[in-house]
C-alpha atoms as a PDB file:
ATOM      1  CA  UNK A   1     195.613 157.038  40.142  1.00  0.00           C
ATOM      2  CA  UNK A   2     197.129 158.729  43.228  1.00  0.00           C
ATOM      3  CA  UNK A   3     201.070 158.521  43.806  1.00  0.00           C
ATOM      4  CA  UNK A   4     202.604 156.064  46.449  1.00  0.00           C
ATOM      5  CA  UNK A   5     203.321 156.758  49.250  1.00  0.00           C
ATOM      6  CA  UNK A   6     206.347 155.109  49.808  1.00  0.00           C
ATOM      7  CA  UNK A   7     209.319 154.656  47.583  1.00  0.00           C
ATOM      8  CA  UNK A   8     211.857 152.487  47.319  1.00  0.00           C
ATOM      9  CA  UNK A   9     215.306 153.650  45.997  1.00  0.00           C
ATOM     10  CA  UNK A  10     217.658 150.674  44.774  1.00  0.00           C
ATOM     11  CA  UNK A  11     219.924 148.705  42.755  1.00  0.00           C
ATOM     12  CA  UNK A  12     219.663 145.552  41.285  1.00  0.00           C
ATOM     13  CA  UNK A  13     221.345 142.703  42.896  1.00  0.00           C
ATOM     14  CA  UNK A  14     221.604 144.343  46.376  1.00  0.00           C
ATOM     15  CA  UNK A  15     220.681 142.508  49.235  1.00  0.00           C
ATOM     16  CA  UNK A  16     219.673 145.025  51.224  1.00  0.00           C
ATOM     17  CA  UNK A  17     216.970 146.150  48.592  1.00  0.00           C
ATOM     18  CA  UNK A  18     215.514 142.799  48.942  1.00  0.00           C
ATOM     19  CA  UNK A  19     215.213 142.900  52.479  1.00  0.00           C
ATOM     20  CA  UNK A  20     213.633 146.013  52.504  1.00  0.00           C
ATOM     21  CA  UNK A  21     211.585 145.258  49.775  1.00  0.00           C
ATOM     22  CA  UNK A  22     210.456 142.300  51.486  1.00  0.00           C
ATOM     23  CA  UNK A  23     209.090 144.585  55.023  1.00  0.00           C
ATOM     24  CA  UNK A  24     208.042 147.176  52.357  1.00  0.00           C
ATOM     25  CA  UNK A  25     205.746 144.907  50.444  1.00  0.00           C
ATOM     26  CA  UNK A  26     204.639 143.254  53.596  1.00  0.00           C
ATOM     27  CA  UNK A  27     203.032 146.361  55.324  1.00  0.00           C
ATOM     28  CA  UNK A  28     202.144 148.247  52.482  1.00  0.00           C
ATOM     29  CA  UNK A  29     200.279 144.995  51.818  1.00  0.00           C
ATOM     30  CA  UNK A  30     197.835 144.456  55.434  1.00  0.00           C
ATOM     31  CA  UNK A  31     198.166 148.976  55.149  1.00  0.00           C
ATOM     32  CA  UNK A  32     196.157 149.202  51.478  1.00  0.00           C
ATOM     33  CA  UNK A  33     199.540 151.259  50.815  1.00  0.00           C
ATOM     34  CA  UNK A  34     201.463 151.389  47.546  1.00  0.00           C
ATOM     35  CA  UNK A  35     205.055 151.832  46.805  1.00  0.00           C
ATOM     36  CA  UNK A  36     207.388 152.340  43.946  1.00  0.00           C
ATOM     37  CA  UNK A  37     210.848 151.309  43.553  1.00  0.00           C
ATOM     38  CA  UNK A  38     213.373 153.208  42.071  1.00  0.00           C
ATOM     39  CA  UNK A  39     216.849 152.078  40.416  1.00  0.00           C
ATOM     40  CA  UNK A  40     219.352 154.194  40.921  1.00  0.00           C
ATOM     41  CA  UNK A  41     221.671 152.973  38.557  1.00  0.00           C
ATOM     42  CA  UNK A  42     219.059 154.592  36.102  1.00  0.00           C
ATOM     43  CA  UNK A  43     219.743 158.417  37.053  1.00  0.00           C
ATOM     44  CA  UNK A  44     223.470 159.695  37.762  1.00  0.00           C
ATOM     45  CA  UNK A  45     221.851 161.944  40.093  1.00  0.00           C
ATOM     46  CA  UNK A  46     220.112 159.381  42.253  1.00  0.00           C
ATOM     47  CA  UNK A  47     223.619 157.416  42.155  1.00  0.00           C
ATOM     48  CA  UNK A  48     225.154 160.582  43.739  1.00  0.00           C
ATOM     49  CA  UNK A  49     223.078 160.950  46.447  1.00  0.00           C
ATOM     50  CA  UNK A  50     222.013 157.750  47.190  1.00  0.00           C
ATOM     51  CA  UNK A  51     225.178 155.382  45.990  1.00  0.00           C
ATOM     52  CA  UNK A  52     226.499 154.587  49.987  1.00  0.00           C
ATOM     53  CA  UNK A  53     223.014 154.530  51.363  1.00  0.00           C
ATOM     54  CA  UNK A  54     220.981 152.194  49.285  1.00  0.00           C
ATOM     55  CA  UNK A  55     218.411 151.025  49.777  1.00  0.00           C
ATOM     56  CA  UNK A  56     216.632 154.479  50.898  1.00  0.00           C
ATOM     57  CA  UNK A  57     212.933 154.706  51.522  1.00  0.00           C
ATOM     58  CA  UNK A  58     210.707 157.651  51.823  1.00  0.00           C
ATOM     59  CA  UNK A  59     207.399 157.874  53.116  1.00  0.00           C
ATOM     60  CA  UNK A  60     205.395 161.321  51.728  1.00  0.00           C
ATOM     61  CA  UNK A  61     208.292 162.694  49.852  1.00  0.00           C
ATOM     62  CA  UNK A  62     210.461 163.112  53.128  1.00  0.00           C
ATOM     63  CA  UNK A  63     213.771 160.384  53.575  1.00  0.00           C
ATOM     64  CA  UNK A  64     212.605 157.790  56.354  1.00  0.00           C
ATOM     65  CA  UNK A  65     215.282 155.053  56.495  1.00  0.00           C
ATOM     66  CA  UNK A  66     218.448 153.661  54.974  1.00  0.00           C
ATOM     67  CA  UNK A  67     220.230 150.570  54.597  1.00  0.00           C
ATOM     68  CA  UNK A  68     217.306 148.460  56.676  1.00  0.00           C
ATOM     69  CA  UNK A  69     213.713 149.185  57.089  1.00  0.00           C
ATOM     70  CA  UNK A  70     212.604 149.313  60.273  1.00  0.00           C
ATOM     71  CA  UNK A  71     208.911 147.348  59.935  1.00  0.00           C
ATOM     72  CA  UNK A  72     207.160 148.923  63.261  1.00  0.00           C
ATOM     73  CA  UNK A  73     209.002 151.975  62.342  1.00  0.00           C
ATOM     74  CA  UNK A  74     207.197 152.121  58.442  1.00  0.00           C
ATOM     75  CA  UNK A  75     204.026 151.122  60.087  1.00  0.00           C
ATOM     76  CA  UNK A  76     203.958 153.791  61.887  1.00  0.00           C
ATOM     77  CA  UNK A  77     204.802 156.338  59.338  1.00  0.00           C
ATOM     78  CA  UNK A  78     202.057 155.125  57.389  1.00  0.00           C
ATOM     79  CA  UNK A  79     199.499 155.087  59.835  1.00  0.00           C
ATOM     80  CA  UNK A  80     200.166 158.337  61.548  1.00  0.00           C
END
């Protein structure tokens, strides 16, 4: 099984997270693309660095947005 290419990092009950969830699920969909989400409130660490900027995506390991996901943006991250 190979390893997503996208990630999601975010908390339960935020907003934002579903939004972006939302545009991430929709082109990872029509893209053949997976993604994994991440809580943060699991890992002190993640709450560190992430805490103010949830939800934060990356696309192939690197940080590609925060606090709204851009759809023609991820798109063409993934298709590049």
């Amino acid at each position: 099984m190979s390893t997503p290419r996208v990630t999601l990092y975010s908390r339960p009950g935020c907003h934002l997270c579903e939004d972006a969830r939302t545009v991430i699920e929709r082109v990872c969909a029509a893209l053949g693309e997976e993604y994994a989400e991440v809580s943060i409130d699991d890992d002190p660490e993640l709450q560190r660095r992430f805490g103010d900027e949830i939800p934060v995506t990356f696309v192939d390991g690197r940080q590609h947005d925060f606090w709204r996901v851009d759809e023609t943006r991820l798109r063409a991250a993934l298709t590049t």
